[in-house]
PDB file of N, CA and C in Angstrom:
ATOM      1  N   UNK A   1     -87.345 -84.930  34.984  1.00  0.00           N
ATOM      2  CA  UNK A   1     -86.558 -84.361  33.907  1.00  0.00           C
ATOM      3  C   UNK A   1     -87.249 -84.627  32.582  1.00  0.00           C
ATOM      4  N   UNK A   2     -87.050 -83.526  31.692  1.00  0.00           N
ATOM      5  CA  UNK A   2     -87.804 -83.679  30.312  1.00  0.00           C
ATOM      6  C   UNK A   2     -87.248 -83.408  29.304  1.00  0.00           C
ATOM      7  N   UNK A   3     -87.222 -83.574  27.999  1.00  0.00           N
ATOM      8  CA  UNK A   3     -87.026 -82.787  26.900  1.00  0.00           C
ATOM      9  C   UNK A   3     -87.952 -82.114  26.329  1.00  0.00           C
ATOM     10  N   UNK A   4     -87.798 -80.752  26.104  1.00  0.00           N
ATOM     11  CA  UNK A   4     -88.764 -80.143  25.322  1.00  0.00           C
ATOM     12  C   UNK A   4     -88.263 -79.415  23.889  1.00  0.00           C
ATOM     13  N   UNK A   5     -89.129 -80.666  22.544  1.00  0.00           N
ATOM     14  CA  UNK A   5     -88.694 -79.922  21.712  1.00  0.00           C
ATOM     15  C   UNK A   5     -89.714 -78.507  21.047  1.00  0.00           C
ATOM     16  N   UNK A   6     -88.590 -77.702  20.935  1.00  0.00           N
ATOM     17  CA  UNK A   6     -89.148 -76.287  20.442  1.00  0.00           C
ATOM     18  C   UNK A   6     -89.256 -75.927  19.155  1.00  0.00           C
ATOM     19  N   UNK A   7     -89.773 -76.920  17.835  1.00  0.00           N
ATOM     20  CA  UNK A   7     -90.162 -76.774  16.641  1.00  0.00           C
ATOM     21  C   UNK A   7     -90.796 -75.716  16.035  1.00  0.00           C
ATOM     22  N   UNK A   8     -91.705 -75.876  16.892  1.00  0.00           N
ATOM     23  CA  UNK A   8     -93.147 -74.888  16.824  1.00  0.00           C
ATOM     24  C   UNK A   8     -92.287 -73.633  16.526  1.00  0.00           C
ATOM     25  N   UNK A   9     -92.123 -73.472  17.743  1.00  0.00           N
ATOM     26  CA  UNK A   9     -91.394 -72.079  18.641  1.00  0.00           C
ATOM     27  C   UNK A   9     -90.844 -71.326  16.820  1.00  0.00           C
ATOM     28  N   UNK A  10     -89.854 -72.049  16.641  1.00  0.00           N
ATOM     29  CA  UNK A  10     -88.299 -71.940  15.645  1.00  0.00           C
ATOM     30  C   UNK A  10     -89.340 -71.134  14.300  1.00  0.00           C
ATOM     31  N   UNK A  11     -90.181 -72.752  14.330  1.00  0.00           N
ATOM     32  CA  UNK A  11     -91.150 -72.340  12.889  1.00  0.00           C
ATOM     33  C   UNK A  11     -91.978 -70.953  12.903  1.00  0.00           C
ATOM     34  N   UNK A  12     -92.300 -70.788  14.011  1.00  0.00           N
ATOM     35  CA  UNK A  12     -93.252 -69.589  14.078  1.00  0.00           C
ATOM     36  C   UNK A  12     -92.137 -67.987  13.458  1.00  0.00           C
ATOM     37  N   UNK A  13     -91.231 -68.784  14.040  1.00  0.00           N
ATOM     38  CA  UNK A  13     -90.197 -67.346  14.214  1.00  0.00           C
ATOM     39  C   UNK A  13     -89.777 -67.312  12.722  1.00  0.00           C
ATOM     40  N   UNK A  14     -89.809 -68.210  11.872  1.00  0.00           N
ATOM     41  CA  UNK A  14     -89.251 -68.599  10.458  1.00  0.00           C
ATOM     42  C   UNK A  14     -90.728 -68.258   9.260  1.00  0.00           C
ATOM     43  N   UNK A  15     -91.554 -67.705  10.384  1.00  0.00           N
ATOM     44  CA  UNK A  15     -92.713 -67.753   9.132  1.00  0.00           C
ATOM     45  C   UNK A  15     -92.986 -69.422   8.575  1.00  0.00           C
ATOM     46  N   UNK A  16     -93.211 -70.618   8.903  1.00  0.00           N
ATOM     47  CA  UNK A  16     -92.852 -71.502   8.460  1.00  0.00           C
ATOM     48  C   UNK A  16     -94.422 -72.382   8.789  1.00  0.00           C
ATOM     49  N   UNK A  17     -95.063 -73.326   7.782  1.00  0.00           N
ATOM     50  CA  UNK A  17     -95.778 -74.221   8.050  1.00  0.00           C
ATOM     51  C   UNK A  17     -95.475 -74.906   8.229  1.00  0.00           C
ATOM     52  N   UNK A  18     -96.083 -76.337   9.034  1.00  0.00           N
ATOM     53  CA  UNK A  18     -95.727 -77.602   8.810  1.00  0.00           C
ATOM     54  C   UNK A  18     -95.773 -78.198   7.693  1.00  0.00           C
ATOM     55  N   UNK A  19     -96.425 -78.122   6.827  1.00  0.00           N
ATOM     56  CA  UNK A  19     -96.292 -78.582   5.675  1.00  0.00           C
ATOM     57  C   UNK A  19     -95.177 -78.197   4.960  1.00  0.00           C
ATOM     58  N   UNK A  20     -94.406 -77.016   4.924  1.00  0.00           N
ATOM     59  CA  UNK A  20     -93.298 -76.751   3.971  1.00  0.00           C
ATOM     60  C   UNK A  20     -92.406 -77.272   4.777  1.00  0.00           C
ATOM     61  N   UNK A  21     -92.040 -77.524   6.156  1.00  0.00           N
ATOM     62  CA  UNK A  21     -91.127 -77.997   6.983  1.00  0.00           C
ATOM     63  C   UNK A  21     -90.699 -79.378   6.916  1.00  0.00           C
ATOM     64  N   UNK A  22     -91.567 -80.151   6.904  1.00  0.00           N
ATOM     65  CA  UNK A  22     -92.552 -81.561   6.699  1.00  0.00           C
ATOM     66  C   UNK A  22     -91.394 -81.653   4.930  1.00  0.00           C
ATOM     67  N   UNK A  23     -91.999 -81.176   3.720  1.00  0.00           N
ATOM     68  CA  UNK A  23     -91.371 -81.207   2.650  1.00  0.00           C
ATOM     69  C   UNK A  23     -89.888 -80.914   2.523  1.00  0.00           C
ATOM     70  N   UNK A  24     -89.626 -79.849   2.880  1.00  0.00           N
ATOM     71  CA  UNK A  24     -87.935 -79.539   2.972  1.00  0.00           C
ATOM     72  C   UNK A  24     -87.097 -80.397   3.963  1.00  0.00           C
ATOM     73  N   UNK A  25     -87.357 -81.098   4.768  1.00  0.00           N
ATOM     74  CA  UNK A  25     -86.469 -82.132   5.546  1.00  0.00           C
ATOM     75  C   UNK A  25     -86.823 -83.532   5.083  1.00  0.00           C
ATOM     76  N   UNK A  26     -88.237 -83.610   4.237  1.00  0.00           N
ATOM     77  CA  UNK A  26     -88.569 -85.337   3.995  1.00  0.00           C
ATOM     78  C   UNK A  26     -88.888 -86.386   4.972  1.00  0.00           C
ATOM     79  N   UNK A  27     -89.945 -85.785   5.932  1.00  0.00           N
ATOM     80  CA  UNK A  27     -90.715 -86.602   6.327  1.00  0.00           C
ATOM     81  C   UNK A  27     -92.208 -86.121   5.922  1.00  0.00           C
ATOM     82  N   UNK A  28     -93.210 -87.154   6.917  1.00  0.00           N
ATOM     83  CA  UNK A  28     -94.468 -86.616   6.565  1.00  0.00           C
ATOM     84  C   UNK A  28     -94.807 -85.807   7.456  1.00  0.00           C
ATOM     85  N   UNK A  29     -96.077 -85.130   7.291  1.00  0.00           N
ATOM     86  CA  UNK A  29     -96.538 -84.104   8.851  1.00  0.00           C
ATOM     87  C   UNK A  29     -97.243 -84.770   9.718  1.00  0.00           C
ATOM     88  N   UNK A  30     -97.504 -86.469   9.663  1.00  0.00           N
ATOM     89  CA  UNK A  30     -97.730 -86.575  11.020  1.00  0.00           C
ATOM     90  C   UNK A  30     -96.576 -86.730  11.932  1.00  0.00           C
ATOM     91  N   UNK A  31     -95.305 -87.421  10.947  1.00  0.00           N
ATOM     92  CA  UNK A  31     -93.919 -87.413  11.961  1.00  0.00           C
ATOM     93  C   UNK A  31     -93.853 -86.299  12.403  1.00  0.00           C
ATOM     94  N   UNK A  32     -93.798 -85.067  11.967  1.00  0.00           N
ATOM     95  CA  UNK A  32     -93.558 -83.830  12.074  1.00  0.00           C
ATOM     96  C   UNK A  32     -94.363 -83.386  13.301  1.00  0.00           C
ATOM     97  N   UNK A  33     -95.324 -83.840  13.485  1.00  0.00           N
ATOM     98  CA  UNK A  33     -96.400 -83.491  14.542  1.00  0.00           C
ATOM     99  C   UNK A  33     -96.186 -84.434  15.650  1.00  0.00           C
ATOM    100  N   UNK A  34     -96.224 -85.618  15.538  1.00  0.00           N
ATOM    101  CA  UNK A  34     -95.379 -86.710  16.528  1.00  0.00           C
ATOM    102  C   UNK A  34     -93.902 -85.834  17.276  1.00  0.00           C
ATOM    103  N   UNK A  35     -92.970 -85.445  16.520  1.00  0.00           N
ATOM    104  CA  UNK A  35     -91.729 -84.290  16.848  1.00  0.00           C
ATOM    105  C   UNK A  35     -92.127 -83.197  17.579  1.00  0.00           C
ATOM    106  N   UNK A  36     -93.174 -82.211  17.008  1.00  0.00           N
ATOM    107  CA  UNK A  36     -93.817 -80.867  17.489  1.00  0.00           C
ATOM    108  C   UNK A  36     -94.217 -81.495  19.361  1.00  0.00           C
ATOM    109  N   UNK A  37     -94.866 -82.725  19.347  1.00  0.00           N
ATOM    110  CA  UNK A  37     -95.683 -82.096  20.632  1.00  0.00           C
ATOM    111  C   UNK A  37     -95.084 -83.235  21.612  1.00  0.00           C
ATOM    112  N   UNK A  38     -93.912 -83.792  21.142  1.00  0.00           N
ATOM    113  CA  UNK A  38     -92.577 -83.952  22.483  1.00  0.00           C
ATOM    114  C   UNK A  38     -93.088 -85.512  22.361  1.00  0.00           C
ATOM    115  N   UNK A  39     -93.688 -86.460  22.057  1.00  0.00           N
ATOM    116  CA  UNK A  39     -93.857 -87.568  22.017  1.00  0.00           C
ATOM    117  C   UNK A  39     -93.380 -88.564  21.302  1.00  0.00           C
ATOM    118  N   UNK A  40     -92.549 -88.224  20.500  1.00  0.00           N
ATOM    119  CA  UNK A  40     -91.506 -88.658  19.977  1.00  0.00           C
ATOM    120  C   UNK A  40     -90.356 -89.524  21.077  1.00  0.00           C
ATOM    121  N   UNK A  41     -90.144 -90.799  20.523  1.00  0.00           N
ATOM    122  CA  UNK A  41     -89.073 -91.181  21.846  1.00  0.00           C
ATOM    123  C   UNK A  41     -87.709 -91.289  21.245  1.00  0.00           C
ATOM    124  N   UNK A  42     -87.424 -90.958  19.852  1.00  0.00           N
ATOM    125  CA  UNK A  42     -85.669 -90.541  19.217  1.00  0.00           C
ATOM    126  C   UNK A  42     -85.929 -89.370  18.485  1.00  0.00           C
ATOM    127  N   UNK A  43     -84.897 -88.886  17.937  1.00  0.00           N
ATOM    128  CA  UNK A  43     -84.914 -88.029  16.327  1.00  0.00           C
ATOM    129  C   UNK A  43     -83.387 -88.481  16.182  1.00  0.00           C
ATOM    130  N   UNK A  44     -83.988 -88.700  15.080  1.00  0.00           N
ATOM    131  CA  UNK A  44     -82.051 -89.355  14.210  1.00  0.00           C
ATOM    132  C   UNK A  44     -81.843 -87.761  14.150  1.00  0.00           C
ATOM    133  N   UNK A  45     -80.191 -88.432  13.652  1.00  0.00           N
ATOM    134  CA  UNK A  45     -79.367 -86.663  13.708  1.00  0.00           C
ATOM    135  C   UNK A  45     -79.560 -86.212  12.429  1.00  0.00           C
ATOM    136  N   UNK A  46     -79.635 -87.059  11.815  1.00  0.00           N
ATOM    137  CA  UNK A  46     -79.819 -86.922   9.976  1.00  0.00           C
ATOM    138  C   UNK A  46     -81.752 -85.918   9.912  1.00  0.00           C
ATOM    139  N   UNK A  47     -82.253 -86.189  10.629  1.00  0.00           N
ATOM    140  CA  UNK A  47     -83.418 -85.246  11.080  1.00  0.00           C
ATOM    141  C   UNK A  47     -83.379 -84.390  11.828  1.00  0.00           C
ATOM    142  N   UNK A  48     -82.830 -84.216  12.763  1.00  0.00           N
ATOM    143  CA  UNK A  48     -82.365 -83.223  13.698  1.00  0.00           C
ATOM    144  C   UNK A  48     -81.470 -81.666  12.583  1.00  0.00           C
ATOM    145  N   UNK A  49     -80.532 -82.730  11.700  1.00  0.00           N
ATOM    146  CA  UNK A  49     -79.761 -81.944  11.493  1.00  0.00           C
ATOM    147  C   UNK A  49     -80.630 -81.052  10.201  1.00  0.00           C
ATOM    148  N   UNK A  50     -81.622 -81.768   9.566  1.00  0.00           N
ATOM    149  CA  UNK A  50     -82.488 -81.268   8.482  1.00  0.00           C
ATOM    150  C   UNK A  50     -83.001 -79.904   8.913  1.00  0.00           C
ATOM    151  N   UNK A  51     -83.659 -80.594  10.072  1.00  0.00           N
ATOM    152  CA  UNK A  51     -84.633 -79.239  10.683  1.00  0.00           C
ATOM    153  C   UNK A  51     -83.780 -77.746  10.952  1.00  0.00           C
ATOM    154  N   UNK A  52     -82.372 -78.221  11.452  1.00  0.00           N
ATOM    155  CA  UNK A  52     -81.703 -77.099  11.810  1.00  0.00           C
ATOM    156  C   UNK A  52     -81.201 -76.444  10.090  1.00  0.00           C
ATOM    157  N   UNK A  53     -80.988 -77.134   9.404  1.00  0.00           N
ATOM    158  CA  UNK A  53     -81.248 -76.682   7.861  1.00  0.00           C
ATOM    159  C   UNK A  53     -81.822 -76.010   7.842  1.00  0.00           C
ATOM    160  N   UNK A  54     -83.024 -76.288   7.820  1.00  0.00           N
ATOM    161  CA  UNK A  54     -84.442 -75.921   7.038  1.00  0.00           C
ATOM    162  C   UNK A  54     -85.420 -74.434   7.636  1.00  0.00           C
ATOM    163  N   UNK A  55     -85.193 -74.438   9.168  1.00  0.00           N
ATOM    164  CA  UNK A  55     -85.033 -73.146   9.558  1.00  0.00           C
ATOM    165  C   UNK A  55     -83.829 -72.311  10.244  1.00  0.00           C
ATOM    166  N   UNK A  56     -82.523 -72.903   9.873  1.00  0.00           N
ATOM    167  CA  UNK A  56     -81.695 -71.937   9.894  1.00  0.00           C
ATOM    168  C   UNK A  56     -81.555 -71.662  11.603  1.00  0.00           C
ATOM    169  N   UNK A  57     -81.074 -72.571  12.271  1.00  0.00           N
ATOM    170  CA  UNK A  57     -80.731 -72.410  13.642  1.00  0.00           C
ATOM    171  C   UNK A  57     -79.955 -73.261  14.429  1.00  0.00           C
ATOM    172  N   UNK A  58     -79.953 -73.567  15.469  1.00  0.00           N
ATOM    173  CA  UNK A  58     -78.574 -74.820  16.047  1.00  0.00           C
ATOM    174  C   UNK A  58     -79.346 -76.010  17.143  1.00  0.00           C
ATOM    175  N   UNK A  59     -78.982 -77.135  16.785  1.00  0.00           N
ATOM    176  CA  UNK A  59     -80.023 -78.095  17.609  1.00  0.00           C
ATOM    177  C   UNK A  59     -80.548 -77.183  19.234  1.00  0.00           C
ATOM    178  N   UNK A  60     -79.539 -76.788  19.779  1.00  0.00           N
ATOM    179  CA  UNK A  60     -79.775 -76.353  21.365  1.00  0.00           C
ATOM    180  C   UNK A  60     -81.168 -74.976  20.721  1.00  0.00           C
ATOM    181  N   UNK A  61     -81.412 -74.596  19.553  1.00  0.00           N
ATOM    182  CA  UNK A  61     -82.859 -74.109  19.665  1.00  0.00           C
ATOM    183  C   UNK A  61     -84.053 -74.626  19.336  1.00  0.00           C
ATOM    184  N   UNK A  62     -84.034 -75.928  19.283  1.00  0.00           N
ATOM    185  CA  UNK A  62     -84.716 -76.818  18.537  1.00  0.00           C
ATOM    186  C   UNK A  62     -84.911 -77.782  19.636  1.00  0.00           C
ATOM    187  N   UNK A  63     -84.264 -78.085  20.571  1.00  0.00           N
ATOM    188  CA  UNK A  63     -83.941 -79.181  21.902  1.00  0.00           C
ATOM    189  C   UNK A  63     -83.756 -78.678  23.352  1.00  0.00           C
ATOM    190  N   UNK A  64     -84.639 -78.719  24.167  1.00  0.00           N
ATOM    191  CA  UNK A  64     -84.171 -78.125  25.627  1.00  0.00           C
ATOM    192  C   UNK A  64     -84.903 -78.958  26.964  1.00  0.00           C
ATOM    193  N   UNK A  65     -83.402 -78.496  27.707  1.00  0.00           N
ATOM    194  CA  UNK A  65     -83.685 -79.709  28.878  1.00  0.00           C
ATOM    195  C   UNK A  65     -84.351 -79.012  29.560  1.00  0.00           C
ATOM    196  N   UNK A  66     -85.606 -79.948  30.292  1.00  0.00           N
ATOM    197  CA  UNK A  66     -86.293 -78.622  32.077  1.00  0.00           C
ATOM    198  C   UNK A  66     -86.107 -79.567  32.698  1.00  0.00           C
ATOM    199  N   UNK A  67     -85.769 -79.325  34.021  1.00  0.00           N
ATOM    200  CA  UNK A  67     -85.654 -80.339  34.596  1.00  0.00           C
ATOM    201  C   UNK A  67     -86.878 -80.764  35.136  1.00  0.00           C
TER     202      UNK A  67
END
């Protein structure tokens, strides 16, 4: 079982860099990149909930289970 987060995915669809993503939620872009490629072992909700801010979508497009 895994989590796969779909940042990338969201951002691509948002026209969006990491760098403006990175700035509008207030972290840096290596956290941001640590997040992007699933190696991350939390995300506070207070970040979770930024990102869903920042491109305008709902954690379940941002977060998905495979088994």
């Amino acid at each position: 079982m895994s989590i796969v987060v779909n940042v990338d995915v969201m951002m691509a669809k948002r026209k969006m860099s990491s760098q403006e993503l990175a700035e509008k939620i207030g972290i840096t872009q290596a956290n941001l990149s640590i997040l992007k490629t699933g190696k991350a072992k939390a995300v506070r909700f207070s970040t979770l909930e930024a990102i869903c801010k920042a491109l305008d979508c709902q954690p379940g497009d941002i977060l998905e289970y495979k088994d």
